[in-house]
Protein backbone atom coordinates (compact mmCIF):
# COMPACT_ATOMS: atom_id res chain seq x y z
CA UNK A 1 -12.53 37.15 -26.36
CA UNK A 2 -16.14 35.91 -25.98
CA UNK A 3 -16.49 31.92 -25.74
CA UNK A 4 -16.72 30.87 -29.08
CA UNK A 5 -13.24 32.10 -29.72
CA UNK A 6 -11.28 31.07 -26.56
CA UNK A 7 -9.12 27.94 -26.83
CA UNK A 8 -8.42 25.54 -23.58
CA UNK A 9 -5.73 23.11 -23.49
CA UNK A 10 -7.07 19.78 -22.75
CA UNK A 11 -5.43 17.79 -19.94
CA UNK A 12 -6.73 14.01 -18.17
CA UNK A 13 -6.76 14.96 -14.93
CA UNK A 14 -5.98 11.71 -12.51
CA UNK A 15 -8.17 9.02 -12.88
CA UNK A 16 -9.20 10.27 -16.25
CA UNK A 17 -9.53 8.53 -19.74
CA UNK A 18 -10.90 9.54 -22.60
CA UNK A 19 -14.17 7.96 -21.52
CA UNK A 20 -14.34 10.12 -18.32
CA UNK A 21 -13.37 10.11 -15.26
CA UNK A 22 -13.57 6.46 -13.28
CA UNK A 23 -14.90 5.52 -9.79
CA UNK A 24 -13.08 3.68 -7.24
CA UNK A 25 -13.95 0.68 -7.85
CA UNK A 26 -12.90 0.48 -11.64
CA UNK A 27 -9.64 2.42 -10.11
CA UNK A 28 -8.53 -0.50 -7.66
CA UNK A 29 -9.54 -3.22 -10.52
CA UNK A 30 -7.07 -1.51 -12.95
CA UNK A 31 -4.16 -1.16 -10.48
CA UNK A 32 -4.52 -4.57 -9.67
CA UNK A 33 -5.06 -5.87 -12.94
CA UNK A 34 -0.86 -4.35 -13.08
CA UNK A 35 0.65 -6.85 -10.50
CA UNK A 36 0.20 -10.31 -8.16
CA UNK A 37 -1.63 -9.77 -4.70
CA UNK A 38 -0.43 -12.53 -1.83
CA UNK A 39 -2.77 -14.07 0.16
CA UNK A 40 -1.59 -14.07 4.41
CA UNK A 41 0.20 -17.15 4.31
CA UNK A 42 1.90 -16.49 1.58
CA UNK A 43 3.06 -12.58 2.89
CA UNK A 44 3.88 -14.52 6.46
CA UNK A 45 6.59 -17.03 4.55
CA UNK A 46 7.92 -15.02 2.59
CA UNK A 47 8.04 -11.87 6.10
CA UNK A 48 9.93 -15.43 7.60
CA UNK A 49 12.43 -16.18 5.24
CA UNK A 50 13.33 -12.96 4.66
CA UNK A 51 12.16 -12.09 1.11
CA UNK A 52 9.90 -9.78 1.82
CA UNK A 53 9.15 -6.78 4.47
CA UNK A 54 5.50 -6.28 5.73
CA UNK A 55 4.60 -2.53 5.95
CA UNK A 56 1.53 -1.96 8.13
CA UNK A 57 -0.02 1.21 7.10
CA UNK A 58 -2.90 0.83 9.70
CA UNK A 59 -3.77 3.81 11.57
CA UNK A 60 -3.27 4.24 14.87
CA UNK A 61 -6.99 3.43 16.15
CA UNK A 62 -7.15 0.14 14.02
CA UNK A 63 -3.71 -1.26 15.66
CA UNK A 64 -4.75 -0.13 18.81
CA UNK A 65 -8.35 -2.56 19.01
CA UNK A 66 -6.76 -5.82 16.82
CA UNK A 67 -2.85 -5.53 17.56
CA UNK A 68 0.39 -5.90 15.84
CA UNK A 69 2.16 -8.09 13.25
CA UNK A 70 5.35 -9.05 14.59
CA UNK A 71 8.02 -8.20 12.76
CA UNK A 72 6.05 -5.84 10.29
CA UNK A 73 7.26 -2.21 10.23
CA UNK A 74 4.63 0.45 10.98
CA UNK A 75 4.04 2.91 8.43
CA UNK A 76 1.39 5.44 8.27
CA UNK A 77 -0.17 5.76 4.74
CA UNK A 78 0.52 9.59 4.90
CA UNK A 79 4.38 9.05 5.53
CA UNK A 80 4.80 5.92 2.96
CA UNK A 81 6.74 6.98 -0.21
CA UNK A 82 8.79 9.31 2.00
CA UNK A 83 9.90 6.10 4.31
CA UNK A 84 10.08 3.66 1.48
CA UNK A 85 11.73 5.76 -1.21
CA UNK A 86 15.03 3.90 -1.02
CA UNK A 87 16.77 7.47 -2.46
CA UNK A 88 14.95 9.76 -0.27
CA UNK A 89 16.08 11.43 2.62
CA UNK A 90 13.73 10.35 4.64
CA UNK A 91 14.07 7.07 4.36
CA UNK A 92 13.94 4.19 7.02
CA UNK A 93 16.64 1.72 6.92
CA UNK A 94 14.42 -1.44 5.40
CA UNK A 95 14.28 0.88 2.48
CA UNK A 96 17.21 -0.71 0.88
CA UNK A 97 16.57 -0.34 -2.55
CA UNK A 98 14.56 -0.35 -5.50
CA UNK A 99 14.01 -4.65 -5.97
CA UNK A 100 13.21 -4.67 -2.22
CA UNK A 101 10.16 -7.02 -1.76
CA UNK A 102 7.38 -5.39 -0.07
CA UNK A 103 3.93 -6.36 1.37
CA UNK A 104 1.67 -3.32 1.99
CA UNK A 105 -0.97 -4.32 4.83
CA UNK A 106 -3.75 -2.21 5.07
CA UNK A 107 -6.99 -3.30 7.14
CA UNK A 108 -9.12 -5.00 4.51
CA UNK A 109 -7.12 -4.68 1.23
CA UNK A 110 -8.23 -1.76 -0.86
CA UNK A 111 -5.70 1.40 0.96
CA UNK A 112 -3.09 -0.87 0.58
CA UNK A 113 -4.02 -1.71 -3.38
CA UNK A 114 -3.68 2.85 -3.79
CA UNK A 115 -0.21 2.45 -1.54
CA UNK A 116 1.28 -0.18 -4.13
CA UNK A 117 0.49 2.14 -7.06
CA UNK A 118 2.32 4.88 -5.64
CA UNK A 119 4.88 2.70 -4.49
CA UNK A 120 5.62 1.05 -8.29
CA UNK A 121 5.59 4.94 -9.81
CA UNK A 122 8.68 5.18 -7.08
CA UNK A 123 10.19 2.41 -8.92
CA UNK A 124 9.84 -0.57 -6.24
CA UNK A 125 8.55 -2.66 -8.74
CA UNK A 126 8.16 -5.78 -6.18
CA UNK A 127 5.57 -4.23 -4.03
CA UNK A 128 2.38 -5.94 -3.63
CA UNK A 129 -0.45 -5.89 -0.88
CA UNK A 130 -1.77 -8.57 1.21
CA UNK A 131 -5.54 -9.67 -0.21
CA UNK A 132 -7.88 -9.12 2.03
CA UNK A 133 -5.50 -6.99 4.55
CA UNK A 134 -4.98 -7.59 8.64
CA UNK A 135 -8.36 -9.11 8.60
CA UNK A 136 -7.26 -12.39 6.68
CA UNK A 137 -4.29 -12.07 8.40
CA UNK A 138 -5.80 -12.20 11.56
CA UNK A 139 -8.71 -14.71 10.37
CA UNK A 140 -5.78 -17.17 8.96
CA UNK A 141 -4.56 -17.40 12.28
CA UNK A 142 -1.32 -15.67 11.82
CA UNK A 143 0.40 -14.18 14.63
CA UNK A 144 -1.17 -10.83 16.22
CA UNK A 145 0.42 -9.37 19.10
CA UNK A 146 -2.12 -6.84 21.20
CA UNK A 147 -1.04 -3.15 21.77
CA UNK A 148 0.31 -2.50 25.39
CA UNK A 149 -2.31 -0.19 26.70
CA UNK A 150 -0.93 2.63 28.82
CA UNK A 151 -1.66 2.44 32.22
């Protein structure tokens, strides 16, 4: 078969439209454009009242050098959907089910927008992220609590 014969199945491979393929940037403005972001105080009444659970999906290196949100439940991106996935296996046991409110907290905004995608295709339809991540956490004022250093 030479290549003027051969036929290929056409298939959008992630982050494709018909246009072509996108860039980040146009990537994180169309997820977003699908739910509401909360700004810190917002995510810190709602952690306080008990509507909502803040994930922290900070690595290691960031929560060591700015600290801790108490009371927010530390979640490496890589592990997230397997943590969160209410009918999983692996499961933790905030992951209560599917209308569970969560708050994805990255450092600055834009992991955490990716996180919430793949969090809505699990069906938790409430999850949002914090605008602006820790850092408008921390720059609101909000609580922080430092790492313990070893030692």
């Amino acid at each position: 078969m030479n290549a003027d014969t051969r036929v290929t199945a056409h298939s959008e491979a992630p982050g494709d439209s018909p246009a072509g393929p996108v860039g980040i940037d146009e990537l994180i403005e169309r997820v977003r454009a699908d739910y509401r972001r909360v700004e810190a105080r917002e995510a810190h009444e709602e952690a306080r009242s008990g509507d909502a659970l803040l994930v922290d999906i900070r690595y290691q290196a960031l929560r060591d050098r700015d600290g801790l949100i108490p009371g927010a439940l530390v979640i490496e991106r890589n592990e997230l959907e397997w943590r969160l996935d209410p009918s999983g296996s692996h499961r933790v046991p905030e992951a209560t089910g599917h209308d569970r409110r969560i708050v994805v907290i990255c450092n600055e905004g834009y992991a955490s927008t990716l996180a919430v995608e793949s969090l809505h295709a699990l069906g938790l339809h409430r999850a949002t992220d914090l605008v602006d991540g820790f850092q408008a956490w921390r720059a609101a004022g909000l609580p922080v609590t430092p790492v313990p250093t070893a030692g």
